[in-house]
Protein backbone atom coordinates (compact mmCIF):
# COMPACT_ATOMS: atom_id res chain seq x y z
CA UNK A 1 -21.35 -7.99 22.69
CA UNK A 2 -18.67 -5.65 20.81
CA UNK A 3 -19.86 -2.91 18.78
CA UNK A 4 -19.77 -2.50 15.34
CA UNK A 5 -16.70 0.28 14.29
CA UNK A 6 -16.37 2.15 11.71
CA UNK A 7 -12.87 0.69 10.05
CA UNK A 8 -10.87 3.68 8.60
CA UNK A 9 -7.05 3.39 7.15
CA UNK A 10 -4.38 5.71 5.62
CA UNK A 11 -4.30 4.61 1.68
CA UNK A 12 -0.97 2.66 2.49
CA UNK A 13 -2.31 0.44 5.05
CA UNK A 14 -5.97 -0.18 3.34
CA UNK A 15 -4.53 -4.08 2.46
CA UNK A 16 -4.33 -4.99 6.14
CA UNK A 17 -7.53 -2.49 7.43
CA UNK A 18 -9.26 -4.55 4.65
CA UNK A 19 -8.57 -7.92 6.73
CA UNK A 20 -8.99 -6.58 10.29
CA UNK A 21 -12.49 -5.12 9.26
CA UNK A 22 -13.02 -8.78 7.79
CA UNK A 23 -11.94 -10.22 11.24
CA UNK A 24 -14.44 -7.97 12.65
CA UNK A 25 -17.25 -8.92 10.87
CA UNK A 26 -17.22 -5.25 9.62
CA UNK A 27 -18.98 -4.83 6.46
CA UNK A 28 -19.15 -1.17 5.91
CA UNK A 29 -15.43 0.90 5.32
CA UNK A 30 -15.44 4.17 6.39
CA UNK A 31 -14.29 6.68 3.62
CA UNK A 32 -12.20 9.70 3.37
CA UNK A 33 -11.78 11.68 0.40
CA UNK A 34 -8.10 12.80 -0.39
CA UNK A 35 -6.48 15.60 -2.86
CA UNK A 36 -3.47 16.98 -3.42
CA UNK A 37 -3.47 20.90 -4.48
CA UNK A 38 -1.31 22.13 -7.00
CA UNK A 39 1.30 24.37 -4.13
CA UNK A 40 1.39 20.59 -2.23
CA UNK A 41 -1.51 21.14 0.25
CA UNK A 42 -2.94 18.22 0.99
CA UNK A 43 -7.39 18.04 1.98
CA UNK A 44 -9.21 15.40 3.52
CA UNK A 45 -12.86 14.61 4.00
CA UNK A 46 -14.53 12.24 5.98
CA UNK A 47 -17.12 10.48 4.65
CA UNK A 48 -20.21 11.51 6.40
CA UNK A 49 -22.88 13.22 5.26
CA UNK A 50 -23.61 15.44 7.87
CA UNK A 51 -21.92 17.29 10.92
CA UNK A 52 -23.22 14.51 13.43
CA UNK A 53 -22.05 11.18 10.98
CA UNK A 54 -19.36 10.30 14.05
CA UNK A 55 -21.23 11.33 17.15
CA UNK A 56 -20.87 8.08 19.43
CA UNK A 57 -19.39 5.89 16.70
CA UNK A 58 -16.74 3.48 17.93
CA UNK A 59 -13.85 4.19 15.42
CA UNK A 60 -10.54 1.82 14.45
CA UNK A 61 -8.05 4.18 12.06
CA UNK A 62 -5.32 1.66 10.63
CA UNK A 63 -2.32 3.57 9.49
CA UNK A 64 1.67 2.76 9.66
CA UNK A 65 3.69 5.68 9.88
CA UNK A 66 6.51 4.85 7.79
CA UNK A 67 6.64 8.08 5.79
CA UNK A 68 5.72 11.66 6.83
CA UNK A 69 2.87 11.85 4.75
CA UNK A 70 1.52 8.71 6.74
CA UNK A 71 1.80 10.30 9.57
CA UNK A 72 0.59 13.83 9.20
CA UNK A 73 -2.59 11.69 7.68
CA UNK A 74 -3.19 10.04 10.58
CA UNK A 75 -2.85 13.05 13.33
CA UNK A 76 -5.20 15.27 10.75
CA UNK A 77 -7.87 12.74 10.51
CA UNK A 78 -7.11 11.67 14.31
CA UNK A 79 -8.18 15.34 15.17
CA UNK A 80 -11.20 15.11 13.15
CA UNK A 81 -12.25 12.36 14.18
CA UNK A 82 -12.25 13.40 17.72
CA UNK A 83 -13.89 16.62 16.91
CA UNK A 84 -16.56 15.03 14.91
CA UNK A 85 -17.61 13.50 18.05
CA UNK A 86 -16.40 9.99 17.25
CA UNK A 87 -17.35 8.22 20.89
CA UNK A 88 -13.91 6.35 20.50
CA UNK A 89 -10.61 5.78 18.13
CA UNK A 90 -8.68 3.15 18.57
CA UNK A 91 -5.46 3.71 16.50
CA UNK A 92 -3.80 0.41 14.73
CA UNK A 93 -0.16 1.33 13.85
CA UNK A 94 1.38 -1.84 12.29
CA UNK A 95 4.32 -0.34 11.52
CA UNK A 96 6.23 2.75 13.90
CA UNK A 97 8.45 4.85 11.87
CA UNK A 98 11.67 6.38 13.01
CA UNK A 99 11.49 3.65 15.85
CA UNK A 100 15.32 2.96 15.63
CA UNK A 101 15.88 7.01 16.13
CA UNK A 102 14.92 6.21 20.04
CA UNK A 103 18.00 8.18 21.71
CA UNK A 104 20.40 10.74 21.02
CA UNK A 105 23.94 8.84 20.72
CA UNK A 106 25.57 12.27 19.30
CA UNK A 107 25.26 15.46 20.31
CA UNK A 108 22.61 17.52 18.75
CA UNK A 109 20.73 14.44 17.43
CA UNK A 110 17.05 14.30 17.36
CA UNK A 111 15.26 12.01 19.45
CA UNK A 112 12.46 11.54 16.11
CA UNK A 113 10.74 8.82 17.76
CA UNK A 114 9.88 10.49 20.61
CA UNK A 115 8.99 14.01 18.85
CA UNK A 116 6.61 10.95 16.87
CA UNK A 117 5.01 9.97 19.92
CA UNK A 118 4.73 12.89 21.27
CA UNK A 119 2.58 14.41 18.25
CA UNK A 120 0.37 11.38 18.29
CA UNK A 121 -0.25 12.17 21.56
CA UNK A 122 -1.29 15.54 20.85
CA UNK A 123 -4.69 13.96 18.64
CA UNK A 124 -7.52 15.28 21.23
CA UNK A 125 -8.42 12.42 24.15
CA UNK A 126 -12.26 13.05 23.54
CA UNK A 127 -15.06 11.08 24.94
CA UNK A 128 -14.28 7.61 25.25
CA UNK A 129 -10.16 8.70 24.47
CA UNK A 130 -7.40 7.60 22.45
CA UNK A 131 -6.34 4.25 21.93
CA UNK A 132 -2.72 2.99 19.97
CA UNK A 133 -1.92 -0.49 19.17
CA UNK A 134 1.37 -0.85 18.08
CA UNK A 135 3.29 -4.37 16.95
CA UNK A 136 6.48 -5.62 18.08
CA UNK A 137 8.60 -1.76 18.51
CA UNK A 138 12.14 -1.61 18.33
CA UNK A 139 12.31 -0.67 22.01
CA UNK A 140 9.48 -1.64 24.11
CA UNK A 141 10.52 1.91 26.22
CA UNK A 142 8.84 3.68 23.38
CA UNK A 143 5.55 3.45 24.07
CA UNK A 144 6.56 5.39 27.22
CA UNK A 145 7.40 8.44 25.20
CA UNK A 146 3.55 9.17 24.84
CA UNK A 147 2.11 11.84 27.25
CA UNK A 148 -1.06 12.23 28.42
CA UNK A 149 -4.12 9.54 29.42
CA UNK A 150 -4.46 7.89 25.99
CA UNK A 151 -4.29 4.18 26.12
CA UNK A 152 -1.08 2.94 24.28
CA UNK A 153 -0.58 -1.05 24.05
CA UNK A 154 2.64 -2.72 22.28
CA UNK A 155 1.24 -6.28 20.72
CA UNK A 156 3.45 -9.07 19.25
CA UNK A 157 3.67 -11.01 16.56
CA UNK A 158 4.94 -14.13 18.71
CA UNK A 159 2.12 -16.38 17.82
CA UNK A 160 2.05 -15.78 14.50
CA UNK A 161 5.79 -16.44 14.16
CA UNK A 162 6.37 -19.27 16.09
CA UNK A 163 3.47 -21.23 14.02
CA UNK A 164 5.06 -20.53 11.07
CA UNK A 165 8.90 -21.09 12.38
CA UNK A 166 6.98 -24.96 13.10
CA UNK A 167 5.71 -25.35 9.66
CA UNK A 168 9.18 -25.37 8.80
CA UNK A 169 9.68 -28.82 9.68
CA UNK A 170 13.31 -27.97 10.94
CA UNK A 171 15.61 -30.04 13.07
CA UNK A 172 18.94 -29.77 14.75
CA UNK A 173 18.33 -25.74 14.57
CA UNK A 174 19.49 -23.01 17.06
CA UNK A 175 18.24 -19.13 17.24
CA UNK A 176 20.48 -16.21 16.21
CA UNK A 177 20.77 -12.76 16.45
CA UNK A 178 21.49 -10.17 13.11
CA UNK A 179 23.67 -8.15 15.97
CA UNK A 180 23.08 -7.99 19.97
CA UNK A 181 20.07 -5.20 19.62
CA UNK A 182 17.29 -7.91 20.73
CA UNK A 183 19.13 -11.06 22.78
CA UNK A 184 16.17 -11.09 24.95
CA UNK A 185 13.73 -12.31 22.22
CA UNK A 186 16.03 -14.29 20.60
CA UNK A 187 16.08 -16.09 23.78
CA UNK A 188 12.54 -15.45 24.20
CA UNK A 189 11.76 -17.92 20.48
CA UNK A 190 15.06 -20.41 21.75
CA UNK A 191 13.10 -21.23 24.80
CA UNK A 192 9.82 -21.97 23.22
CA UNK A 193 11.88 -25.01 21.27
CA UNK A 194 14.70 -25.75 23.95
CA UNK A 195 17.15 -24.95 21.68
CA UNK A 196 20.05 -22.67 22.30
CA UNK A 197 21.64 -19.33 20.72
CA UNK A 198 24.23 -17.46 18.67
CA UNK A 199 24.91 -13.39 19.00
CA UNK A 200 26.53 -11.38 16.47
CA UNK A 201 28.44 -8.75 17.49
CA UNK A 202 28.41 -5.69 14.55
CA UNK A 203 29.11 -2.27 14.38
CA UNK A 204 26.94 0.54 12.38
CA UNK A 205 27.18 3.66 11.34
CA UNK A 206 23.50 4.85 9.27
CA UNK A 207 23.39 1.50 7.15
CA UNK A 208 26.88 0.59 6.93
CA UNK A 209 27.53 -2.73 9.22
CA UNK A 210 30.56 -4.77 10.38
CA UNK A 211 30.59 -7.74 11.37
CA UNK A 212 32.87 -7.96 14.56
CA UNK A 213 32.62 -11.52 15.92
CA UNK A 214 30.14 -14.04 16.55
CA UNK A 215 29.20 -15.01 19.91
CA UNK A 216 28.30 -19.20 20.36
CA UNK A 217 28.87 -22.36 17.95
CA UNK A 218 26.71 -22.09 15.09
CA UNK A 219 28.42 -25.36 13.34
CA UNK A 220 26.68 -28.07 11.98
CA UNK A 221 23.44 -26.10 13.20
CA UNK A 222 20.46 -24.83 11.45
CA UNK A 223 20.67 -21.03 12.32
CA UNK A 224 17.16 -19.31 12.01
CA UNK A 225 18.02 -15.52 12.50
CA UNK A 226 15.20 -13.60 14.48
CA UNK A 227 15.24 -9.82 14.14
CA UNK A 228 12.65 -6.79 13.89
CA UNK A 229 12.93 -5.68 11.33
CA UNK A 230 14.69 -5.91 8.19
CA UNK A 231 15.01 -2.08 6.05
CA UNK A 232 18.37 -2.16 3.97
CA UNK A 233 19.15 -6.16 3.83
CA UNK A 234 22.89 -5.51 4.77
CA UNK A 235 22.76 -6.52 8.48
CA UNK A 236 20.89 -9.53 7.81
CA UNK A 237 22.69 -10.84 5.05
CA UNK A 238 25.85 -10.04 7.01
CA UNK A 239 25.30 -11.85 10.17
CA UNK A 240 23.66 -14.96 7.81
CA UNK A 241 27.38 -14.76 6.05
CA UNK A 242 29.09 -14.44 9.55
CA UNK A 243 26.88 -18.19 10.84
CA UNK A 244 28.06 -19.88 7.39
CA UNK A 245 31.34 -18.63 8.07
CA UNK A 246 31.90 -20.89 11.10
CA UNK A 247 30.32 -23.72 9.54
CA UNK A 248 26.42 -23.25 10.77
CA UNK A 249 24.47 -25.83 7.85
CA UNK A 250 22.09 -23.34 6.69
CA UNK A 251 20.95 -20.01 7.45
CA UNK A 252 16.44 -18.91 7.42
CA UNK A 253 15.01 -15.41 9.19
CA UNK A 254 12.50 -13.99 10.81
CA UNK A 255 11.44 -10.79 11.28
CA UNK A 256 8.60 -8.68 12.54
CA UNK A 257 8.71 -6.46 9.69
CA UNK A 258 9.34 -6.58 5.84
CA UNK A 259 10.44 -2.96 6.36
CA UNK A 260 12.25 -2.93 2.94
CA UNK A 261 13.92 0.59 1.75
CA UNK A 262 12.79 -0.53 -2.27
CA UNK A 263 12.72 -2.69 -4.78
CA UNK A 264 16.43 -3.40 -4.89
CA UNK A 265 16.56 -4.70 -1.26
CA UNK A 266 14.20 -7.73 -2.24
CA UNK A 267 17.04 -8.67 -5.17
CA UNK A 268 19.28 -8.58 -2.48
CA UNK A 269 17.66 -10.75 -0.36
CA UNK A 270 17.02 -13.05 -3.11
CA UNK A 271 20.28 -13.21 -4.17
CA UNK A 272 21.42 -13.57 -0.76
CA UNK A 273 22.61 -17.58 1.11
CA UNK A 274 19.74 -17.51 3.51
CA UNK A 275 17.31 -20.33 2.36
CA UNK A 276 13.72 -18.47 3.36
CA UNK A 277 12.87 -15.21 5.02
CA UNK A 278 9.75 -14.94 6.90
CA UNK A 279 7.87 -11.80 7.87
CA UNK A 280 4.16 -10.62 8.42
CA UNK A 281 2.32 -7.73 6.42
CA UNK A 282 2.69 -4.86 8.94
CA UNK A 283 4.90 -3.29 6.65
CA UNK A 284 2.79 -1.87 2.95
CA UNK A 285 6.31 -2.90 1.39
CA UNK A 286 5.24 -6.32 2.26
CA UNK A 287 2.51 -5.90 -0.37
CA UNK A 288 4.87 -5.34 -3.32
CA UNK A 289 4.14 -7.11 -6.21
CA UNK A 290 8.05 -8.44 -5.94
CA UNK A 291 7.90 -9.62 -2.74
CA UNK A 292 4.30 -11.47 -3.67
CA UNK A 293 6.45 -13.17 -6.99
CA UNK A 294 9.33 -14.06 -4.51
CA UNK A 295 10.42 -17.69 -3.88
CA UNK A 296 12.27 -16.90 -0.34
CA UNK A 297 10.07 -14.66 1.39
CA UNK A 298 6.94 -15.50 3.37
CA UNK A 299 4.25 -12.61 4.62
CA UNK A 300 2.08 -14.16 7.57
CA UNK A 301 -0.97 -12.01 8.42
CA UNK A 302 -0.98 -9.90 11.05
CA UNK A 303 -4.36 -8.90 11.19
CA UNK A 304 -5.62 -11.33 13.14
CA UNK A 305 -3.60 -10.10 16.14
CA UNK A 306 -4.97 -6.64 16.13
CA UNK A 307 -8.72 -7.46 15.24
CA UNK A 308 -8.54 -9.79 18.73
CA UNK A 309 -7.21 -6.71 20.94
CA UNK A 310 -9.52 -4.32 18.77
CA UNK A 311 -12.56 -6.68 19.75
CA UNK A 312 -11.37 -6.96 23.21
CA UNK A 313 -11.54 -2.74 23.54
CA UNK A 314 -14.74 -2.74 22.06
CA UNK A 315 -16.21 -6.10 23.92
């Protein structure tokens, strides 16, 4: 029988803790109390009402990490957590910032992602220890940039996106690529339908992309473009111009994450050729009220996907 956590979130991510807790059967939130002072110092309290509120509490923190704020949250309240004697935490980060910053292609560049890691690693492995969930990363090396004996777990958003790539009701369709960053799950989706791909090949320098060539025969297809993410809207848009370009029928997406840099990206998208863009709610951008009013794009909820591995810690 799993035991009953206490469901905590950064205030970015309290729309998705809010549905994991549900999938829990969770009734009661767990609280903390946030200010700002006036030189930028930020407090937080947890709410309990006494020194021992925690001590051998099962606890589930749900937090992306998309800003630096997000992530300063969730190592402060990490380390309290632990030292308030919480019995276990159990980290949910939908969403891993800086996850494209994963090597050093010039010199002097900062490897952020792993600094990232590394820092989340540092949140004390008391009691029952550390655990981080994590959902579909940019590179699947990254969860190897975590020291220590925490638990760290990468899960995928697979399920959720094939379901909703058969609702479609497509036919005659083939899997592409916004550039030739992820061929293995674009052949990973292909093979679930027996269909075949297309690769773009791009070049990119910060979020300027080319389009170089493209790699297969997207004509007279139905080209559904599968990526991780989607931040600026250029790349995508580029490589769904690129398929129409040699004659593909139509162009729809997928992605992992509605990462999107602000408002302006989602009139881009809308504006753009591609027919409907699909994405779950890892992302708190996917929460906007645009993106809710939009006609193209689709959020599918992830939640379910982390409250089965969260149950499956705590079984």
């Amino acid at each position: 029988m799993m035991s009953s956590p206490l469901v905590f979130s950064t205030k970015a991510s309290d729309y998705l803790a809010q549905k994991i807790a549900l999938q829990l059967g969770v009734t009661e939130r767990g609280q903390i109390d946030r200010r700002i002072f006036p030189g930028g110092e930020r407090y937080y309290r947890i709410g309990i009402d006494d020194r021992a509120g925690l001590m051998g509490k099962d606890v589930v923190f749900v937090g992306s990490t998309h800003t630096d704020d997000d992530l300063q949250e969730l190592h402060r309240v990490g380390c309290a957590l632990a030292g308030y004697g919480a019995r276990s935490r159990i980290f949910v980060i939908p969403f891993f910032g800086y996850s494209t910053m994963e090597r050093a292609k010039l010199p002097g560049e900062v490897v952020t992602a792993k600094t990232c890691m590394r820092f989340l690693s540092s949140i004390p492995n008391t009691r029952g220890g550390n655990t981080f969930l994590f959902l579909d990363l940019h590179n699947e090396g990254l969860v190897h940039y975590m020291e220590g004996d925490c638990l760290r777990f990468e899960t995928y958003a697979e399920s959720t996106i094939l379901t909703a790539i058969r609702q479609l009701g497509l036919s005659d369709f083939i899997f592409g690529s916004a550039d030739l960053g992820r061929p293995k799950w674009i052949r990973t989706y292909a093979k679930h339908f027996g269909v075949s791909i297309v690769l773009v090949d791009k070049g990119r320098e910060f979020e300027i992309t080319k389009v170089n060539a493209v790699i297969g025969n997207p004509a007279g297809k139905t080209v559904i473009i599968y990526d991780d993410m989607i931040r600026g809207g250029s790349s995508l848009i580029d490589a769904a111009n690129a398929y129409l370009g040699h004659n593909a029928k139509d162009v729809y997406a997928v992605v992992s994450h509605l990462a999107l840099n602000d408002e302006s990206v989602v009139r881009k998208l809308e504006a753009s050729p591609i027919v409907k863009i699909i994405g779950t709610n890892s992302h708190p951008m996917s929460q906007h009220p645009l993106v809710a009013r939009s006609s193209k794009i689709q959020v599918l909820d992830i939640s379910p996907v982390f409250a089965h591995t969260v149950a499956q810690l705590l079984a």
